[in-house]
Protein backbone atom coordinates (compact mmCIF):
# COMPACT_ATOMS: atom_id res chain seq x y z
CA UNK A 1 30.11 -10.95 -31.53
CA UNK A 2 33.93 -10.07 -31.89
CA UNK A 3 36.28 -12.59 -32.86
CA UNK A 4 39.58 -12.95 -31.24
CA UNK A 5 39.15 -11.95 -27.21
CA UNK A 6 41.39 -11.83 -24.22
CA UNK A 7 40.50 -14.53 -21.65
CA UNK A 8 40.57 -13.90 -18.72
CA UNK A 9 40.01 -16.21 -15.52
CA UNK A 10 39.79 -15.37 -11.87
CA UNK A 11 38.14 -11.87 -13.03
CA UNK A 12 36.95 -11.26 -9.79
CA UNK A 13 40.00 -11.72 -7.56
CA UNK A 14 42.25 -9.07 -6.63
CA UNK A 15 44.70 -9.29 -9.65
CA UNK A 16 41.69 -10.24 -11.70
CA UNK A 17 39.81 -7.39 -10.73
CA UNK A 18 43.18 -4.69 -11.43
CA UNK A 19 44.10 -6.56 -14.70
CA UNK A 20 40.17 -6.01 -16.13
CA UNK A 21 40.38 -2.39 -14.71
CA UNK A 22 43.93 -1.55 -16.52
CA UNK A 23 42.38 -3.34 -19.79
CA UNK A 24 38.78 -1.11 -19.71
CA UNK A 25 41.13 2.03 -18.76
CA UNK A 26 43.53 1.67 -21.37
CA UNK A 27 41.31 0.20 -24.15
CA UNK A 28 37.21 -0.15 -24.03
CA UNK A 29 37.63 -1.50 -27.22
CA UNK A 30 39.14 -4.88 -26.07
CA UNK A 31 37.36 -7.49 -26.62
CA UNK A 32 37.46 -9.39 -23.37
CA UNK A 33 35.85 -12.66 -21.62
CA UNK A 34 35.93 -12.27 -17.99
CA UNK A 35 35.59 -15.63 -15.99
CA UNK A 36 34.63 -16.38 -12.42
CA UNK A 37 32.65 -18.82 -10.64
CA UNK A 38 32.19 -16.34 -7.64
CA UNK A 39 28.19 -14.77 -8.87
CA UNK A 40 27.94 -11.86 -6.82
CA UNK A 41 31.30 -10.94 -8.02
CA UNK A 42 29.90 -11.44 -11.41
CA UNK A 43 27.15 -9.39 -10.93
CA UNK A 44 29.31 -6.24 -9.45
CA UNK A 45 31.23 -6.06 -12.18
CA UNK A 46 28.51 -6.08 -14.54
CA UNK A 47 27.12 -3.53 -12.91
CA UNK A 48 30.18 -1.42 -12.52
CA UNK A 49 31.24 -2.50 -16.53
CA UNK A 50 27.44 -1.74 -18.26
CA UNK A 51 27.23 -3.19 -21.63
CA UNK A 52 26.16 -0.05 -23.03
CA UNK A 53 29.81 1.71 -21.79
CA UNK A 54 31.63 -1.91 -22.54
CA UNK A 55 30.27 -3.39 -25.69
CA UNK A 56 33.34 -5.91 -26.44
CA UNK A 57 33.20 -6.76 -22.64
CA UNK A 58 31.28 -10.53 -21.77
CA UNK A 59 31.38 -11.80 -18.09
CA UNK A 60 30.60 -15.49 -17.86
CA UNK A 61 30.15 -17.72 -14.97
CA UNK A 62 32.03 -20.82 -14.92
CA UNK A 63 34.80 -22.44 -12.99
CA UNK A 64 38.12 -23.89 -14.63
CA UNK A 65 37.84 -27.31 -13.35
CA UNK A 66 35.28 -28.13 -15.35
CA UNK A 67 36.55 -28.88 -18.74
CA UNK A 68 33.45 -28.97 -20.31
CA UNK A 69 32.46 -25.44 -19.67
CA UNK A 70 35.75 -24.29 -20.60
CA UNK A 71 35.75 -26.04 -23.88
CA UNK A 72 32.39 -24.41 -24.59
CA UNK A 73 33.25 -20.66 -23.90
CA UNK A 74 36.55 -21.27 -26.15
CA UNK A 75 34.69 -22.50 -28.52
CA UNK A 76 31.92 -19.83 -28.27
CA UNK A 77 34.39 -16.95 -27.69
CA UNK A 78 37.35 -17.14 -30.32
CA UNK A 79 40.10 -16.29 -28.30
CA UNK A 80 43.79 -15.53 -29.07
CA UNK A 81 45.14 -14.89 -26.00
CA UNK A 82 44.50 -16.20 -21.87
CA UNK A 83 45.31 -14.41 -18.90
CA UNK A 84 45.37 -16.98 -16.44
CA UNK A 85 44.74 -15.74 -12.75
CA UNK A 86 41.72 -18.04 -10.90
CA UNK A 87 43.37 -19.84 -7.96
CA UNK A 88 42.97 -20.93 -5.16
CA UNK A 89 44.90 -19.16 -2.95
CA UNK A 90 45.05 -19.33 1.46
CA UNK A 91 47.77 -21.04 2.23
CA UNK A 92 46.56 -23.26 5.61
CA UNK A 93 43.45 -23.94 4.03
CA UNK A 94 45.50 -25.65 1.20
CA UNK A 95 46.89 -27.97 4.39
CA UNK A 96 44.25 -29.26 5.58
CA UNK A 97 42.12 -29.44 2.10
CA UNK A 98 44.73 -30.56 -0.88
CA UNK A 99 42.62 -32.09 -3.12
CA UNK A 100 40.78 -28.91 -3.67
CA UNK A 101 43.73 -27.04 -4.44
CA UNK A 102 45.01 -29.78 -6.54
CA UNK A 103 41.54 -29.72 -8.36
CA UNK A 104 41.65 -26.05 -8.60
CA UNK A 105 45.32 -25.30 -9.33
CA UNK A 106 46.46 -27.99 -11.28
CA UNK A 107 43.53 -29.70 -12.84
CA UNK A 108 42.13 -26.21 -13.73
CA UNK A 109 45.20 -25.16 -15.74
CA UNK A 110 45.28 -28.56 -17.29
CA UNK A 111 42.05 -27.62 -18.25
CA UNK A 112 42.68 -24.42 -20.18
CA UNK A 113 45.78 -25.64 -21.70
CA UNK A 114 43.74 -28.71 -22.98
CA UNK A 115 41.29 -25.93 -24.44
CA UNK A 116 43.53 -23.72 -25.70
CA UNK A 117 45.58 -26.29 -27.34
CA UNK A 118 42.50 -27.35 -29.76
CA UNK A 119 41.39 -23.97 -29.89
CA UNK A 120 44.18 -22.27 -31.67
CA UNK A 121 44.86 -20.07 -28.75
CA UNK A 122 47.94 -18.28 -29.14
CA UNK A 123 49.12 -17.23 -26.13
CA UNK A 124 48.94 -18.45 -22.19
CA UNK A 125 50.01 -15.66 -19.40
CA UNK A 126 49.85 -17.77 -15.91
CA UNK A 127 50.21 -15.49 -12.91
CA UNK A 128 52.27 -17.66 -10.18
CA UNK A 129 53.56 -16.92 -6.83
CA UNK A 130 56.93 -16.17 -5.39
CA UNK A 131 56.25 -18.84 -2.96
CA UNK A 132 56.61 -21.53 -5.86
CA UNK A 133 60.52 -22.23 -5.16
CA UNK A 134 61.11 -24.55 -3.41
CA UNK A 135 57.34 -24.95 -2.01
CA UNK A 136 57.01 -25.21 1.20
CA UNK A 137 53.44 -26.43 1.26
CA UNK A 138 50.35 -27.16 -0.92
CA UNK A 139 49.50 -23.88 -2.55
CA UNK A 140 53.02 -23.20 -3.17
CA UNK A 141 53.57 -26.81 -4.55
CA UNK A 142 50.38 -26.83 -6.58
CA UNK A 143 51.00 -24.04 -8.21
CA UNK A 144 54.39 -25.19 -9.01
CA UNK A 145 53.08 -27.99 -10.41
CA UNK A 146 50.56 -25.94 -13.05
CA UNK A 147 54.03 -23.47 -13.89
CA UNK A 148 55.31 -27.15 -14.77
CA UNK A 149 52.07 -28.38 -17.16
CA UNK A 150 52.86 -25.09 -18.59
CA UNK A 151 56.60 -25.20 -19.39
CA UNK A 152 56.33 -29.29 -20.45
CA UNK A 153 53.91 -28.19 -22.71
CA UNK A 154 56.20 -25.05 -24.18
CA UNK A 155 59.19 -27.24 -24.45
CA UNK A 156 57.03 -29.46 -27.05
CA UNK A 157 54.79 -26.86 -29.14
CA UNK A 158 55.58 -23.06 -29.74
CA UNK A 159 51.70 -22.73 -29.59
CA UNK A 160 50.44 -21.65 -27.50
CA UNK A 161 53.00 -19.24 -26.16
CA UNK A 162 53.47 -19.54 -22.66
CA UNK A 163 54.58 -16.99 -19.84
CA UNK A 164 54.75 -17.34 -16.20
CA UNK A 165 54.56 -14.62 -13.62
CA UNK A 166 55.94 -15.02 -10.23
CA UNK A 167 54.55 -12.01 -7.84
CA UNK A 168 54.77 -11.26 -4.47
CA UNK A 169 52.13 -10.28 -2.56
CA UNK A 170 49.93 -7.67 -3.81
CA UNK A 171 49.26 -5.03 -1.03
CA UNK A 172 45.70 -4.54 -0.28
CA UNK A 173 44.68 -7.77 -2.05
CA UNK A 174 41.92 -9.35 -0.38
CA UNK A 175 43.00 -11.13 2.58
CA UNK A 176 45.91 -9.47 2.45
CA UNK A 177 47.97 -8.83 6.51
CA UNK A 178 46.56 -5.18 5.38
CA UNK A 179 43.26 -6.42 5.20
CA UNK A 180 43.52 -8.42 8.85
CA UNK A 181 45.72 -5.33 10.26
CA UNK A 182 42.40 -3.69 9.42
CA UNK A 183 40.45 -5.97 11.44
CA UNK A 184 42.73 -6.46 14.52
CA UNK A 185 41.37 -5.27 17.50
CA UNK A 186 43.41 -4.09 20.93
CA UNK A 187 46.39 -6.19 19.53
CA UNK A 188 48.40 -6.87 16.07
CA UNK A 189 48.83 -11.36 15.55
CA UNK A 190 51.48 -12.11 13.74
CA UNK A 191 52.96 -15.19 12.92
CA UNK A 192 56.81 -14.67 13.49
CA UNK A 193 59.08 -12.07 14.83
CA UNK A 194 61.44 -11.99 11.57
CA UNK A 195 59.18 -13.55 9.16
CA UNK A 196 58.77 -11.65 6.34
CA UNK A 197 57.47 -11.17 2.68
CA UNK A 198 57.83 -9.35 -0.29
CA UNK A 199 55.32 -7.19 -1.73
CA UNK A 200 54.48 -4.69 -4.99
CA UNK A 201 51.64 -2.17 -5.84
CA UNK A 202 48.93 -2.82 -8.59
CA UNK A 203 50.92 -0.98 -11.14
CA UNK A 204 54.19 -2.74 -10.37
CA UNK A 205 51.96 -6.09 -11.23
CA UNK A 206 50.49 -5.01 -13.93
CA UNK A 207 53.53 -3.69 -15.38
CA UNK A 208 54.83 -7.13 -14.64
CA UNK A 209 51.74 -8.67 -16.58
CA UNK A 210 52.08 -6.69 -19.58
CA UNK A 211 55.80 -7.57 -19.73
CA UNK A 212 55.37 -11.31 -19.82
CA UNK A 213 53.01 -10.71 -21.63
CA UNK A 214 55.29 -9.30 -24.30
CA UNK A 215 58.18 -10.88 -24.15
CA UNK A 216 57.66 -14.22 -23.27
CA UNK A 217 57.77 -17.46 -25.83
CA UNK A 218 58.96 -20.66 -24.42
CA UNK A 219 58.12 -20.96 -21.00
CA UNK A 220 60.11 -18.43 -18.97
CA UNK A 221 59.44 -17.87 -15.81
CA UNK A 222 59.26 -13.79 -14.77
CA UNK A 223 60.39 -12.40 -10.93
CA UNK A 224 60.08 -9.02 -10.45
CA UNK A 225 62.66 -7.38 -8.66
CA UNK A 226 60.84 -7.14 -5.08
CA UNK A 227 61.83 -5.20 -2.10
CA UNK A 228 60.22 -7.10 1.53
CA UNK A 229 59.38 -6.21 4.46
CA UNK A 230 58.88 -7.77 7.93
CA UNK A 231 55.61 -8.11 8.85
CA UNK A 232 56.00 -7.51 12.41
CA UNK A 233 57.59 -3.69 11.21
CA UNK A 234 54.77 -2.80 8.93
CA UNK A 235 52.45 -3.55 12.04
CA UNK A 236 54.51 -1.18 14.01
CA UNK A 237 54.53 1.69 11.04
CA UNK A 238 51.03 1.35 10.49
CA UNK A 239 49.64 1.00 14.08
CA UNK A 240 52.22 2.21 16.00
CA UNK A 241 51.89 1.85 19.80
CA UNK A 242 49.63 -1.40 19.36
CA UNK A 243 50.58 -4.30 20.68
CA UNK A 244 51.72 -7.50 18.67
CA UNK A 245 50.86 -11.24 19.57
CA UNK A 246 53.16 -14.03 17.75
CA UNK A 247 50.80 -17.17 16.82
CA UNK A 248 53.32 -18.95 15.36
CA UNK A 249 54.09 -19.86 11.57
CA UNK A 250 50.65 -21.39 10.36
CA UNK A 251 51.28 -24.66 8.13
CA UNK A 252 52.60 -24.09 4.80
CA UNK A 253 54.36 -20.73 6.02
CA UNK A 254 58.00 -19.96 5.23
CA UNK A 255 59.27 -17.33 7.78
CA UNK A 256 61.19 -16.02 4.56
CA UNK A 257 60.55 -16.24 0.89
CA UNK A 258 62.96 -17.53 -1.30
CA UNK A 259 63.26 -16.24 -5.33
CA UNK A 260 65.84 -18.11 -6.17
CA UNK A 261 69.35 -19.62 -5.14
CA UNK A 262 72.67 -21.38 -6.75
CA UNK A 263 70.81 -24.23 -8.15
CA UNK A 264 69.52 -22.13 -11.28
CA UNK A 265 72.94 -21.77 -12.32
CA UNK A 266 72.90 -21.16 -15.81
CA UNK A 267 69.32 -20.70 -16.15
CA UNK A 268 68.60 -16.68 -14.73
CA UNK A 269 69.08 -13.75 -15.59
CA UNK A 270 68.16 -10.08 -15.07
CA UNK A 271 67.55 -7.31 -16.51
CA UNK A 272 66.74 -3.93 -14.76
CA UNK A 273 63.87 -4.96 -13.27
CA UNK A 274 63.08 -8.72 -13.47
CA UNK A 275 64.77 -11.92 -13.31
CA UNK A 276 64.24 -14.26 -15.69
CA UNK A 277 64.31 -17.84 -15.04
CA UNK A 278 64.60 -20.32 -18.08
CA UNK A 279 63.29 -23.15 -18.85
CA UNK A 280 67.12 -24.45 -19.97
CA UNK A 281 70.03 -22.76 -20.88
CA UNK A 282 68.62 -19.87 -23.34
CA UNK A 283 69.83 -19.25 -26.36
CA UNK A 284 71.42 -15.68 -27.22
CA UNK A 285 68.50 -14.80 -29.11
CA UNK A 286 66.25 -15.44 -25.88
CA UNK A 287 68.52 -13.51 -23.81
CA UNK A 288 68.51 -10.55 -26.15
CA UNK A 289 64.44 -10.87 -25.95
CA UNK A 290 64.51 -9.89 -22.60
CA UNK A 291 67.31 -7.53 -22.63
CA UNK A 292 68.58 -9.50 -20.04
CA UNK A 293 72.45 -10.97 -19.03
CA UNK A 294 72.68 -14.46 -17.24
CA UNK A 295 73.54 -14.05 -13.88
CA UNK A 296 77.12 -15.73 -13.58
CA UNK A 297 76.99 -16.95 -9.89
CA UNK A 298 73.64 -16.74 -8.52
CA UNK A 299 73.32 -16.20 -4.82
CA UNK A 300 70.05 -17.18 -3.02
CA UNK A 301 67.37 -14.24 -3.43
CA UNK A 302 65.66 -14.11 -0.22
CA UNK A 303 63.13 -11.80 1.23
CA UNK A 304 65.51 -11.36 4.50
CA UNK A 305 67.93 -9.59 2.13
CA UNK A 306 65.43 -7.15 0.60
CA UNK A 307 64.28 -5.40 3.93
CA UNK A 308 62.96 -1.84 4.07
CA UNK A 309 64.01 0.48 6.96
CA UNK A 310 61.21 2.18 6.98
CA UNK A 311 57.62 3.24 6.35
CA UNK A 312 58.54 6.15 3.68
CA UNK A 313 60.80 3.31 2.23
CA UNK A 314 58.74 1.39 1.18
CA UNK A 315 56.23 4.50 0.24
CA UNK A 316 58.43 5.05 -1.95
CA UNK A 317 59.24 1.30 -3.35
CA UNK A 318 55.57 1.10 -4.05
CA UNK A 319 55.16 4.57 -5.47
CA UNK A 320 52.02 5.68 -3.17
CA UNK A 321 51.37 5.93 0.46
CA UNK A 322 50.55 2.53 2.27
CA UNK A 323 48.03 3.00 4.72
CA UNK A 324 45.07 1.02 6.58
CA UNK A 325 42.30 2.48 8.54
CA UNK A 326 43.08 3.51 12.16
């Protein structure tokens, strides 16, 4: 066996499932530990990663809350670095069943910084959610609370390493409004006439990935710079002519996300294509990291103030054609 893998958790989710295809595309050769407690999932991939094609490549079933099992893979699998994606993830659901997130979310990430701590692990990637300012319900506050374990943790030990991600959402992720676009029938539900959301393609997230990957030490917390849309336009640009039925914001719902506003003064900056929110006020050498400038009067960052015009718009944001089944 290989010494020093990637860990990865939530391999079979949607940014689990890109991340492990990026790794095996780029390099075979990584060794990697793929984690999910979802077994048919587990089984696909093995089938569509054979051993014989992947020999560094282990799947393993297991779920993060228990601390046991995660203990025992990190201790069977030396591992150097985690790429922290199982959540989860529907944002009602979290209303009306908290303790599950909570269990999930936050005791799950407790869990792997627990193991990682006493394993010598090196570095912790945690992919967020845009949603985590300012939460407006459960999932958004839960994982909030896990960015937090994270950055408490950082602010005491440089090991591991931690990073935080903060995507959008990822179009064509499972359960995605693509995915129920897809399924709607004679009319279009949506939630709210203006509400609306940003988004980015696989390779803008895994772009993203790599980079806090790279750059991140002490607990920073990575945006990319998203353009939104409003959900009830992309309905009309891809099924024009079908009628739309407003349901209402479901609990937990935001009609706009929010990145950021005045009350990180002092703490974000950009650089051409992320902001970077700090932990506290960086240092110069932290700034330079990141090739990035603090932002002198920051403004609240809100998905209203992103909006496409248009279908070829955002085409062109995402670099590829966005398109469901008719």
């Amino acid at each position: 066996m290989h010494h020093q893998y990637l860990f990865l958790t939530g391999a079979t989710g949607s940014i689990g499932r890109a991340f492990l295809a990026y790794r095996m595309q780029q390099n075979p050769e990584t060794p990697l530990l793929a984690l999910s407690r979802d077994e048919q999932k587990i089984l696909d991939l093995q089938q569509r990663y054979p051993r014989k094609r992947y020999p560094h490549l282990y799947f393993e079933l297991g779920d993060i809350r228990d601390a046991g099992r995660i203990r025992q893979l990190l201790a069977q699998y030396p591992c150097h670095e985690i790429v922290h994606a199982a959540a989860l993830k529907h944002v009602p659901l979290a209303e009306h069943y908290p303790g599950e997130y909570i269990q999930t979310n936050i005791i799950g990430t407790q869990n792997l910084l627990e193991a990682a701590v006493q394993n010598a692990v090196q570095r912790i990637t945690f992919i967020s959610t845009d949603k985590a300012f300012l939460a407006a319900g459960v999932y958004a506050a839960t994982k909030r609370c896990a960015e937090q374990l994270l950055i408490a943790h950082a602010r005491r030990s440089a090991m591991p390493a931690v990073g935080i991600l903060r995507p959008g959402n990822l179009v064509h992720a499972r359960g995605s409004v693509f995915e129920q676009f897809n399924k709607s029938g004679h009319a279009l539900t949506i939630t709210h006439p203006e509400a609306s959301r940003f988004f980015l393609s696989e390779a803008q997230l895994l772009q993203a990935i790599d980079y806090v990957r790279e750059r991140t030490i002490e607990g920073e917390i990575v945006i990319p710079k998203m353009q939104a849309v409003r959900i009830a336009d992309l309905g009309s640009w891809l099924k024009p002519g079908v009628p739309q039925q407003v349901a209402g914001l479901r609990p937990g719902e935001k009609i706009h996300e929010l990145l950021f506003d005045e009350s990180l003064h002092g703490r974000i900056a950009e650089n051409r294509r992320y902001y970077i929110l700090f932990p506290e006020a960086p240092s110069i050498e932290a700034l330079q990291r990141h090739d990035a400038q603090l932002l002198e009067t920051p403004k609240a960052c809100s998905s209203a103030d992103h909006l496409l015009p248009s279908l070829q718009a955002f085409n062109d944001y995402l670099g590829q054609p966005c398109q469901i089944k008719q």
